[in-house]
Protein backbone atom coordinates (compact mmCIF):
# COMPACT_ATOMS: atom_id res chain seq x y z
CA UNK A 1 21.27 -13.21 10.44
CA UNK A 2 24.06 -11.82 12.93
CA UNK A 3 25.59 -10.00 10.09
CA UNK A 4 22.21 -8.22 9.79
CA UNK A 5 21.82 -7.79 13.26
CA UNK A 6 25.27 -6.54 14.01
CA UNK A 7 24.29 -3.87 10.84
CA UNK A 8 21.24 -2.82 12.23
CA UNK A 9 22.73 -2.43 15.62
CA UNK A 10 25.80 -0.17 14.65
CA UNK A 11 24.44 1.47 12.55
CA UNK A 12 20.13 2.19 12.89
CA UNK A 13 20.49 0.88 16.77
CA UNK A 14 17.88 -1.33 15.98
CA UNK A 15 18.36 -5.11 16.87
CA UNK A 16 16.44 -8.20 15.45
CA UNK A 17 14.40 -10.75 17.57
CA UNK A 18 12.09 -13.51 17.06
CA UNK A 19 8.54 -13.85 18.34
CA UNK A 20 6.67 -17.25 18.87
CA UNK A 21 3.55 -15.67 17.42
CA UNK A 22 4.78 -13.06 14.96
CA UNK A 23 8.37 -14.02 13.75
CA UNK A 24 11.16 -12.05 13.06
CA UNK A 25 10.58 -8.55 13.98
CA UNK A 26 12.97 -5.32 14.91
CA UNK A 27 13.21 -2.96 18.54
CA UNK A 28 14.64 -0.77 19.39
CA UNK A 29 17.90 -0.41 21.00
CA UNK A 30 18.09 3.49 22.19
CA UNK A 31 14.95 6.27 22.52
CA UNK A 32 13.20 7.48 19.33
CA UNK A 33 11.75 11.07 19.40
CA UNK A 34 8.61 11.82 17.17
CA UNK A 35 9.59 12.69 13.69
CA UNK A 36 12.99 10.61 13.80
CA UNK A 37 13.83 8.51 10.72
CA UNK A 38 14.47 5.01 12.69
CA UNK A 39 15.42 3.13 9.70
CA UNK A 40 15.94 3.51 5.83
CA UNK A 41 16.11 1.30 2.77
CA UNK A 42 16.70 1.72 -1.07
CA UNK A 43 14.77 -1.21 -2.71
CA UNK A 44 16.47 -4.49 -3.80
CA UNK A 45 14.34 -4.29 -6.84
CA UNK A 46 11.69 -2.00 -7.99
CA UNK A 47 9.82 -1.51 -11.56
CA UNK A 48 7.28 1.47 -12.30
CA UNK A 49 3.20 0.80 -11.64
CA UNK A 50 2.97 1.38 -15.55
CA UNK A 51 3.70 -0.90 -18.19
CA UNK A 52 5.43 0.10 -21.50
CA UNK A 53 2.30 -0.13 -23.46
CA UNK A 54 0.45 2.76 -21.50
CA UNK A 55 0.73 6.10 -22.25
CA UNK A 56 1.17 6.93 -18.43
CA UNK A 57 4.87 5.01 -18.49
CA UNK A 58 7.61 6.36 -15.96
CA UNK A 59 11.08 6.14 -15.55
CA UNK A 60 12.32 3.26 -14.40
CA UNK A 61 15.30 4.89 -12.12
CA UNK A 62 13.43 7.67 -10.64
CA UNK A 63 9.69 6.87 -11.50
CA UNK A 64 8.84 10.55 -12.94
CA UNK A 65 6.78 10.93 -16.26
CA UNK A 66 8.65 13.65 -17.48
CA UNK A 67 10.68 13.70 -20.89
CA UNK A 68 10.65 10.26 -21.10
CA UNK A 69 12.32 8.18 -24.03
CA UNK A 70 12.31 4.30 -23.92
CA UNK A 71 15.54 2.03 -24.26
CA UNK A 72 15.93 1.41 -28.04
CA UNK A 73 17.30 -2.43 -27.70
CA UNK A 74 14.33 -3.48 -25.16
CA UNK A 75 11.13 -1.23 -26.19
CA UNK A 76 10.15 -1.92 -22.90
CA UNK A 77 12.26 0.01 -20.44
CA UNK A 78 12.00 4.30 -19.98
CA UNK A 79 14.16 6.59 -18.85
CA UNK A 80 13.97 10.76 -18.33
CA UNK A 81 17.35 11.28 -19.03
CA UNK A 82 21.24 9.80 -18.95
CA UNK A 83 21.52 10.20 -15.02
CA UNK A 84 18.85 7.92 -14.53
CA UNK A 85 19.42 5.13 -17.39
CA UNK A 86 23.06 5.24 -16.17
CA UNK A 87 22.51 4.52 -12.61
CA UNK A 88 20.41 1.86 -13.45
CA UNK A 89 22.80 0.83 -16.29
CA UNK A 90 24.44 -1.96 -14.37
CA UNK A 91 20.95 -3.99 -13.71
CA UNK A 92 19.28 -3.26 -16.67
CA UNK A 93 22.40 -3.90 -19.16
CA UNK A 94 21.11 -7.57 -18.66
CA UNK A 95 17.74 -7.20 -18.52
CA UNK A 96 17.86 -5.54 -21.86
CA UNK A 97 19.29 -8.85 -23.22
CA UNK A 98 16.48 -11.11 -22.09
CA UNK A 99 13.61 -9.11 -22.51
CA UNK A 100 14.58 -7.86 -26.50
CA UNK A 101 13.79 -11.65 -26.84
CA UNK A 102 10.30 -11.57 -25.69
CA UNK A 103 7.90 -12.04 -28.62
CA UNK A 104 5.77 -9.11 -29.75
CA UNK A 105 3.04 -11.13 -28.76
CA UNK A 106 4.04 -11.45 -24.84
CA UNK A 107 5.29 -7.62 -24.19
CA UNK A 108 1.61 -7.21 -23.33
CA UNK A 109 1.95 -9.66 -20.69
CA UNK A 110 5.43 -8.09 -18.94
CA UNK A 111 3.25 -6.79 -16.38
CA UNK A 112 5.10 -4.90 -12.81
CA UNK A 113 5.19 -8.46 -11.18
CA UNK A 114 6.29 -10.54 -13.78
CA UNK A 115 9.21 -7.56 -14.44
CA UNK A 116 9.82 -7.37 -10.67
CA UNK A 117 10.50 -11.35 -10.48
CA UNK A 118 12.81 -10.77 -13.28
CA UNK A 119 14.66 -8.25 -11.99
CA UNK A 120 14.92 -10.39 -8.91
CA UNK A 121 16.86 -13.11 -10.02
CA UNK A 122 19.07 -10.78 -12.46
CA UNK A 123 19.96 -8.86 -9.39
CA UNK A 124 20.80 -12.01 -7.48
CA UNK A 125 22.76 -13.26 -10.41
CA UNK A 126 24.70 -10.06 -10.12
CA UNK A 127 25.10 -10.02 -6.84
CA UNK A 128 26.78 -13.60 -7.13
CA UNK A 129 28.99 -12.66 -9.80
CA UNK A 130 30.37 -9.29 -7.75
CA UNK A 131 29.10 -6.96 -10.33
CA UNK A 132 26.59 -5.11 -7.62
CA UNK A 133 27.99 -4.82 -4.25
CA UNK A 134 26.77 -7.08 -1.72
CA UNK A 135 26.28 -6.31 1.72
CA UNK A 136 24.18 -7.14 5.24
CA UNK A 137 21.75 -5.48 4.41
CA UNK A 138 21.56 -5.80 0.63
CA UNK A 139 21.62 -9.41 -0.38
CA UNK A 140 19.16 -12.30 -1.64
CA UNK A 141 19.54 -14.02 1.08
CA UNK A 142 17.09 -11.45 2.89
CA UNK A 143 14.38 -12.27 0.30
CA UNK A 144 14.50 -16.22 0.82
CA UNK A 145 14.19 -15.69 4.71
CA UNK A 146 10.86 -13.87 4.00
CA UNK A 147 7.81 -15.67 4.90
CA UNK A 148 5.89 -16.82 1.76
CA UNK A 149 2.71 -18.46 3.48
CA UNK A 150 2.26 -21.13 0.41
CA UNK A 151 0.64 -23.49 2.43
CA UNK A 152 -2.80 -20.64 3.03
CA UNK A 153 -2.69 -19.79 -0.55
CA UNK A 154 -5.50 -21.33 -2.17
CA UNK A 155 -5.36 -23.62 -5.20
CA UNK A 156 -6.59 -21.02 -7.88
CA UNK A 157 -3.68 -18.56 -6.59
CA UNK A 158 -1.32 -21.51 -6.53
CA UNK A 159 -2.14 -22.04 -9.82
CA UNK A 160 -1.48 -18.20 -11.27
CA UNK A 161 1.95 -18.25 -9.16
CA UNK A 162 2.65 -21.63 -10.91
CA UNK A 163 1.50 -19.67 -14.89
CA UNK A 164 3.49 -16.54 -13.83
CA UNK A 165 6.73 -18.66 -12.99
CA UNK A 166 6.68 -20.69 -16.21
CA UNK A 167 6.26 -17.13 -17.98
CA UNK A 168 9.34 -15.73 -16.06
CA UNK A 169 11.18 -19.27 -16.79
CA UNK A 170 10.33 -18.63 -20.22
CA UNK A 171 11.75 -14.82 -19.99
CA UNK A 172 15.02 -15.69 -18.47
CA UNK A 173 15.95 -19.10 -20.10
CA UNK A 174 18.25 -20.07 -17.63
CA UNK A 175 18.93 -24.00 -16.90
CA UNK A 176 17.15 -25.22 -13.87
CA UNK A 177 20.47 -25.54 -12.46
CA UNK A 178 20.36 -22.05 -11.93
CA UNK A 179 16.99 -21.48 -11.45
CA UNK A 180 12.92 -23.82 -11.05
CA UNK A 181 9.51 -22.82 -11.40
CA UNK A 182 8.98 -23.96 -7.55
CA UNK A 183 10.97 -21.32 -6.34
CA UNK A 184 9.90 -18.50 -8.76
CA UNK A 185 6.10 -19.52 -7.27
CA UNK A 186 6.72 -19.17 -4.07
CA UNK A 187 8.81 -16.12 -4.41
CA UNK A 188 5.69 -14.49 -5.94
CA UNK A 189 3.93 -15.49 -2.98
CA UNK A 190 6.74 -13.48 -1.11
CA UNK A 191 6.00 -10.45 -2.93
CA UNK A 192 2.30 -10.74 -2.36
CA UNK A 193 2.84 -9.93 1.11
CA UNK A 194 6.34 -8.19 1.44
CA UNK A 195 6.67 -6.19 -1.76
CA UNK A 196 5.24 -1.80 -0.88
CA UNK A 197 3.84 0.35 -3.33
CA UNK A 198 6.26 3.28 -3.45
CA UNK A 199 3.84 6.36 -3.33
CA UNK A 200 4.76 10.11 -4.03
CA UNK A 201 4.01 12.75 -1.41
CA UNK A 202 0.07 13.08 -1.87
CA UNK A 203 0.39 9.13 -1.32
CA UNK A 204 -0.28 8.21 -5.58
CA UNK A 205 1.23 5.32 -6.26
CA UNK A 206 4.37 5.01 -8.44
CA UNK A 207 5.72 1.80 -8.68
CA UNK A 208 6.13 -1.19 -6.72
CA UNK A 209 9.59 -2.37 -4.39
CA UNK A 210 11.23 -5.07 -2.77
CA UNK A 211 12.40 -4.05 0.26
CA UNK A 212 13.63 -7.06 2.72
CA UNK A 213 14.73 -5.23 5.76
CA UNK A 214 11.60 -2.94 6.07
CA UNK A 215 9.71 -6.04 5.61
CA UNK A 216 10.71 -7.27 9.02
CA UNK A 217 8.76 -4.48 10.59
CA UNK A 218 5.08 -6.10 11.80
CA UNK A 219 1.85 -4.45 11.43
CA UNK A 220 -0.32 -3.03 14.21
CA UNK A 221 -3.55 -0.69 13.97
CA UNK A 222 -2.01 1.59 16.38
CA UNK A 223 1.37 1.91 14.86
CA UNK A 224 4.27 3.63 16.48
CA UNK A 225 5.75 4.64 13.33
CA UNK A 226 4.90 5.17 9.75
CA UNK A 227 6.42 4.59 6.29
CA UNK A 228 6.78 7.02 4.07
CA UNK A 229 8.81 6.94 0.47
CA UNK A 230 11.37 9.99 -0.61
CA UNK A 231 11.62 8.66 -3.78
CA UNK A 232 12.96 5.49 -4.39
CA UNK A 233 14.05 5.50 -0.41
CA UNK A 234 11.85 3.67 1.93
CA UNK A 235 12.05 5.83 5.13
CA UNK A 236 10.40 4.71 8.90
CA UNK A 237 9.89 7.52 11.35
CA UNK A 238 8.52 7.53 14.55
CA UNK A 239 5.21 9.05 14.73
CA UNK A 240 5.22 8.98 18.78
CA UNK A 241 7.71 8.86 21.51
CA UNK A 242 9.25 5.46 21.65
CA UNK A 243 11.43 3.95 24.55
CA UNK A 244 14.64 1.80 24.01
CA UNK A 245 13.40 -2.02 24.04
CA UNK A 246 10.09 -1.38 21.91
CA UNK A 247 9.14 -3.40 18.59
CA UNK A 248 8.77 -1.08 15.92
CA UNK A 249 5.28 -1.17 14.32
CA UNK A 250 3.38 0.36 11.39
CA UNK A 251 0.29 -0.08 9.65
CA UNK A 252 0.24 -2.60 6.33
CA UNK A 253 -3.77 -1.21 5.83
CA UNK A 254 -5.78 1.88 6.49
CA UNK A 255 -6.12 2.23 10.53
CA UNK A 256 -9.69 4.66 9.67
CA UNK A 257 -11.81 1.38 9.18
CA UNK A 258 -13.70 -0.81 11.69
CA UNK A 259 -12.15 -3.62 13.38
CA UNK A 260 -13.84 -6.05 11.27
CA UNK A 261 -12.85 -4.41 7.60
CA UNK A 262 -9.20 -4.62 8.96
CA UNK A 263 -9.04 -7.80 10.48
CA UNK A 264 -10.75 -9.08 6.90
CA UNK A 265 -8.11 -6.83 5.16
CA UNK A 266 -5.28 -7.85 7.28
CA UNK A 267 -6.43 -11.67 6.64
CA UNK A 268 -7.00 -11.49 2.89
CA UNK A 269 -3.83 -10.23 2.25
CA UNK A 270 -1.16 -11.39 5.27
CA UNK A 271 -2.69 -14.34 6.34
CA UNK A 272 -2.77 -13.05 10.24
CA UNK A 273 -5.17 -12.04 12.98
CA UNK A 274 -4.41 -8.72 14.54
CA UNK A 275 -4.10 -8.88 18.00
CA UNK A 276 -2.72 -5.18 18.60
CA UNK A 277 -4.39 -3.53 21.63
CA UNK A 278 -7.59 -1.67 19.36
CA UNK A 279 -7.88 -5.36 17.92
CA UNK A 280 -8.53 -6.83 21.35
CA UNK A 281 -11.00 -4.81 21.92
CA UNK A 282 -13.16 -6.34 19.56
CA UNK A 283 -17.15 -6.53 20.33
CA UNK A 284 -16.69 -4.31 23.44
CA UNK A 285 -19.42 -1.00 23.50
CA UNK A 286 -16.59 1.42 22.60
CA UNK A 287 -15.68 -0.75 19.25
CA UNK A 288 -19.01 -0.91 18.94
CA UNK A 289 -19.40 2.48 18.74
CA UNK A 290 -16.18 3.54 16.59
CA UNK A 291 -17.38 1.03 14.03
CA UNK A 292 -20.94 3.08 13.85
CA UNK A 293 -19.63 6.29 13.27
CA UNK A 294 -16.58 5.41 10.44
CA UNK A 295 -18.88 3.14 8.61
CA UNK A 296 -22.48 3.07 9.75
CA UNK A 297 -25.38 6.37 9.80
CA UNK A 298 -26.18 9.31 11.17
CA UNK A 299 -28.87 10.41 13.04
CA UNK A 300 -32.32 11.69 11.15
CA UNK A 301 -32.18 14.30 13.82
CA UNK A 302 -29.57 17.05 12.67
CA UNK A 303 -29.16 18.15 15.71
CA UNK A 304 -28.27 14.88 17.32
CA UNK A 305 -24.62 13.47 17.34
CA UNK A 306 -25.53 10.09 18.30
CA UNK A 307 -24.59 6.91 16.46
CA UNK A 308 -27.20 4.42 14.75
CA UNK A 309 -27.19 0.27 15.12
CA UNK A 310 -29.55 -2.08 13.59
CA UNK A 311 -32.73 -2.37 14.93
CA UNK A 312 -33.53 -5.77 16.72
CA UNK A 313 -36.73 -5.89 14.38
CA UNK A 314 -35.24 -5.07 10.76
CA UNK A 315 -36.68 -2.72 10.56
CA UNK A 316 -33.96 -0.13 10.09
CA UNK A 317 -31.58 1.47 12.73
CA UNK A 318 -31.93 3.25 15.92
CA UNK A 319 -30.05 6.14 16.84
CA UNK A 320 -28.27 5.43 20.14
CA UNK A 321 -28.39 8.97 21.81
CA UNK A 322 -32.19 9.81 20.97
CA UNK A 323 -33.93 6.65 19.92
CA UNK A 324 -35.00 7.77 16.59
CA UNK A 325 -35.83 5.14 13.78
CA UNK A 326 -33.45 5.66 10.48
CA UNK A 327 -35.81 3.18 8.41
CA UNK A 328 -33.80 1.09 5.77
CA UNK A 329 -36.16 1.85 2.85
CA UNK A 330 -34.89 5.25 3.18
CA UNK A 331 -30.96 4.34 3.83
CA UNK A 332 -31.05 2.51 0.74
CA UNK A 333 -32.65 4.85 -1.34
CA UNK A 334 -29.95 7.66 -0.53
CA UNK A 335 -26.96 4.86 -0.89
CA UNK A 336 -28.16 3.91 -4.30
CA UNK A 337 -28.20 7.65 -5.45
CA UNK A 338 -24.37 8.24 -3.41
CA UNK A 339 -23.43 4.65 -5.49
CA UNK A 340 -24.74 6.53 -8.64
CA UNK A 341 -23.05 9.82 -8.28
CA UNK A 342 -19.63 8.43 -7.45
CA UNK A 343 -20.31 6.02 -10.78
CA UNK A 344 -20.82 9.72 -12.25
CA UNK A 345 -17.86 11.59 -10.84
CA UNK A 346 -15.33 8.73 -12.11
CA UNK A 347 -16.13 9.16 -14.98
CA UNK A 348 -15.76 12.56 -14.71
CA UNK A 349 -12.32 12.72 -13.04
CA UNK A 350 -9.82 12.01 -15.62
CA UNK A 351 -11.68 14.70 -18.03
CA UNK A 352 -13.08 17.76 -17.07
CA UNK A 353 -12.08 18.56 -13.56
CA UNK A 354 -15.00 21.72 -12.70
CA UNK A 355 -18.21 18.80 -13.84
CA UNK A 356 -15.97 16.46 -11.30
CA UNK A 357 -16.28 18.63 -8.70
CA UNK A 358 -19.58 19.60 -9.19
CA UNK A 359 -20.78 15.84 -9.00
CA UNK A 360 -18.44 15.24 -5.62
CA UNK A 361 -19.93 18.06 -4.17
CA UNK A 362 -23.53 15.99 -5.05
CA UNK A 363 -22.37 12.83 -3.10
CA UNK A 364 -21.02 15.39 0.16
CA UNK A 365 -24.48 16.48 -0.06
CA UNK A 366 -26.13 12.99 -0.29
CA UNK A 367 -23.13 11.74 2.45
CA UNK A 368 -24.23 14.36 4.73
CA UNK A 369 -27.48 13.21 4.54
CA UNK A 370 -26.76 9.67 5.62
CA UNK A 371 -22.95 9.33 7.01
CA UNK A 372 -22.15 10.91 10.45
CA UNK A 373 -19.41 13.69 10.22
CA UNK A 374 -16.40 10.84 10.84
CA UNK A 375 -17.28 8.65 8.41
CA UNK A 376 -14.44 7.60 6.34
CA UNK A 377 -16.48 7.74 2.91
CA UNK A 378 -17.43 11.03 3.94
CA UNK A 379 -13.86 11.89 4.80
CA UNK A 380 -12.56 9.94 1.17
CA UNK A 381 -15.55 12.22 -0.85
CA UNK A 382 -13.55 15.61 0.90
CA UNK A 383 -10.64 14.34 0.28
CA UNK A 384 -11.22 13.87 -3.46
CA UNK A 385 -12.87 17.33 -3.32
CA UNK A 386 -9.64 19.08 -1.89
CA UNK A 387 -7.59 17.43 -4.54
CA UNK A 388 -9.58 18.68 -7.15
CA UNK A 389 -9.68 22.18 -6.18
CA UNK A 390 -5.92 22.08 -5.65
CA UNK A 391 -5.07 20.70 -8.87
CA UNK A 392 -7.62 23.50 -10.47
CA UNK A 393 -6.04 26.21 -8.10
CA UNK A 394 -8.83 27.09 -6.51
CA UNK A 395 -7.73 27.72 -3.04
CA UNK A 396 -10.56 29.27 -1.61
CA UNK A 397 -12.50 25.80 -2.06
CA UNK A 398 -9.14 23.67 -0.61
CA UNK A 399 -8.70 25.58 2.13
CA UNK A 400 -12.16 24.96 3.19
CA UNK A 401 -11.81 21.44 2.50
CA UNK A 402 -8.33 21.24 4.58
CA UNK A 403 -10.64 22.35 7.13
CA UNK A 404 -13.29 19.90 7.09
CA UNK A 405 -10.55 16.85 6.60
CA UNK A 406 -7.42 17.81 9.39
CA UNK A 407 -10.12 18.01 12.50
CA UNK A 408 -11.06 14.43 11.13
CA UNK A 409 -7.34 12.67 11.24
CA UNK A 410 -6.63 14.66 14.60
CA UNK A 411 -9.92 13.27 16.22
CA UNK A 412 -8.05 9.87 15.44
């Protein structure tokens, strides 16, 4: 712990502190401007979204899909080209070994967790034996400080930990000297919670990290920073000006929700209540009313901006600004055909890219009809819609669409 703090002091002028109700978290120790990278990370371990078996497989230095050929001892492992199979040469040298072991049968069931887990404990073993550098900021000792929550987990997830462990147990073969099924559990209930999907630029995911330091870093819903990935590197700029003394924050979920979706989110998957200052506000008019527009109605009245809540009487919902009735027969009518449509244009996406449009531009229409102009399924559809007509170059159509989304995040 001091050798990490005396690291992230000297060199990221951050320092490490702990909080009765949130743990270990970092502040800072100078001013951040907006934009300014406050702290960086490569991953202790990482391993591609895709398994060997699918046809989407990337490599498993860089992550790109590009002139990929697969290790010849393993089968399991790609690469696009020497740079990247050498610079990765040191980890995977030994995790070659134990995985041209695995049975036929089982390669099916090396999925990105089980490989992660594996590549956990080879790195460790490495790191022990001096054949990867070890340093403050770069050792396993991070990853057992981690929180694991085991005692929330419920028994059926207990149980999977427990199957998963006995499979990487089985992969490894080490003596329990070196290494029990206890630990590998509860390690996977580390990940759970501390592991990031490492996304590209237009935020696709790529592959899944470990990174301990960056882990440190608590959630709010009104972060003052933000991840982002350049490549494998996990990078945290500030998104706002922040003084010398403040905890660094980002989000773990998406902030465009209502406070009850992200407190259940948050919950579900970290095991905490938000208490950030838009959490706080829970129940009061103006959550109230932020919660209508991202995921409740619009008015019936097209000229009317107001926002709808239930009706005490069932019998639909009541616009807030006017008073008009939105009854439910009719709200459910145009969500079944939205729920159909999006069915439609999934299908539709992977194949022919002009019918996928097409059918998006069906659910805006039916959205429209139902969703006031914030609405984050509204904002998702237009989203999908400007993707589309960028990847078919039509820029005419993603301009427009750039249009309709940016006034939406800046409202935020």
């Amino acid at each position: 712990m001091e050798e990490l703090q005396k690291a992230l002091n000297d060199g990221r002028s951050l320092t490490v502190s702990t909080l009765p109700d949130k743990g270990r978290c970092l502040f800072t120790s100078r001013h951040f401007s907006p934009g300014e990278v406050i702290i960086s990370q490569e991953p202790y371990v990482a391993v591609p979204n895709k398994n060997s078996n699918d046809s989407s497989s990337r490599c498993e230095w860089c992550f790109s899909t590009r002139n990929l050929k697969k290790c010849s001892a393993c089968q399991v492992v790609w690469y696009c080209g020497s740079t990247c199979q050498k610079t990765d040469w040191k980890l995977h040298r030994l995790e070659c070994k134990v995985l041209s072991k695995v049975e036929k049968g089982r390669i099916k069931s090396l999925t990105p967790s089980i490989r992660l887990m594996v590549k956990l404990y080879l790195r460790r073993k490495l790191q022990v034996e001096q054949v990867i550098a070890m340093t403050s900021t770069d050792n396993y000792g991070l990853v057992e400080a981690l929180v694991s929550h085991m005692s929330e987990i419920d028994e059926n997830q207990l149980v999977l930990y427990a199957q998963m462990a006995n499979l990487v147990s089985l992969i490894l073969q080490w003596p329990e000297a070196e290494i029990n099924i206890k630990d590998i559990a509860v390690n996977f209930s580390k990940l759970a919670c501390n592991a990031h999907t490492i996304c590209d630029a237009e935020l696709r995911p790529l592959a899944t990290g470990l990174y301990p330091v960056i882990s440190l870093i608590n959630h709010s819903c009104l972060p003052n920073s933000v991840l982002v990935f350049e490549g494998r590197l996990a990078v945290v700029r500030a998104v706002e000006h922040i003084p010398k003394g403040t905890e660094v924050l980002i989000s773990y979920i998406e902030t465009a929700a209502s406070t009850m979706t992200r407190q259940k989110a948050l919950k579900e998957q970290y095991f905490f209540t938000c208490t950030c200052p838009r959490c706080i506000k829970a129940g009061q008019y103006d959550d109230i009313k932020e919660s209508a527009i991202l995921e409740g109605y619009c008015c019936k009245d097209n000229s009317c901006s107001g926002f709808l809540l239930r009706d005490p009487e069932k019998r639909g919902f009541v616009c807030q600004e006017c008073g008009l009735l939105r009854e439910k027969e009719e709200i459910k009518d145009i969500e079944w055909e939205v729920k159909y449509l999006i069915e439609k244009a999934s299908m539709c996406s992977s194949g022919n890219k002009i019918d996928a449009s097409l059918t998006y531009k069906a659910v805006e229409k039916q959205q429209l009809e139902l969703c006031h102009p914030f609405s984050i399924n509204l904002m998702r559809t237009r989203e999908t819609l400007l993707k589309i007509y960028m990847e078919l170059q039509n820029w005419k159509e993603a301009l427009a669409y750039c249009r309709f989304v940016i006034p939406i995040y800046e409202s935020k």
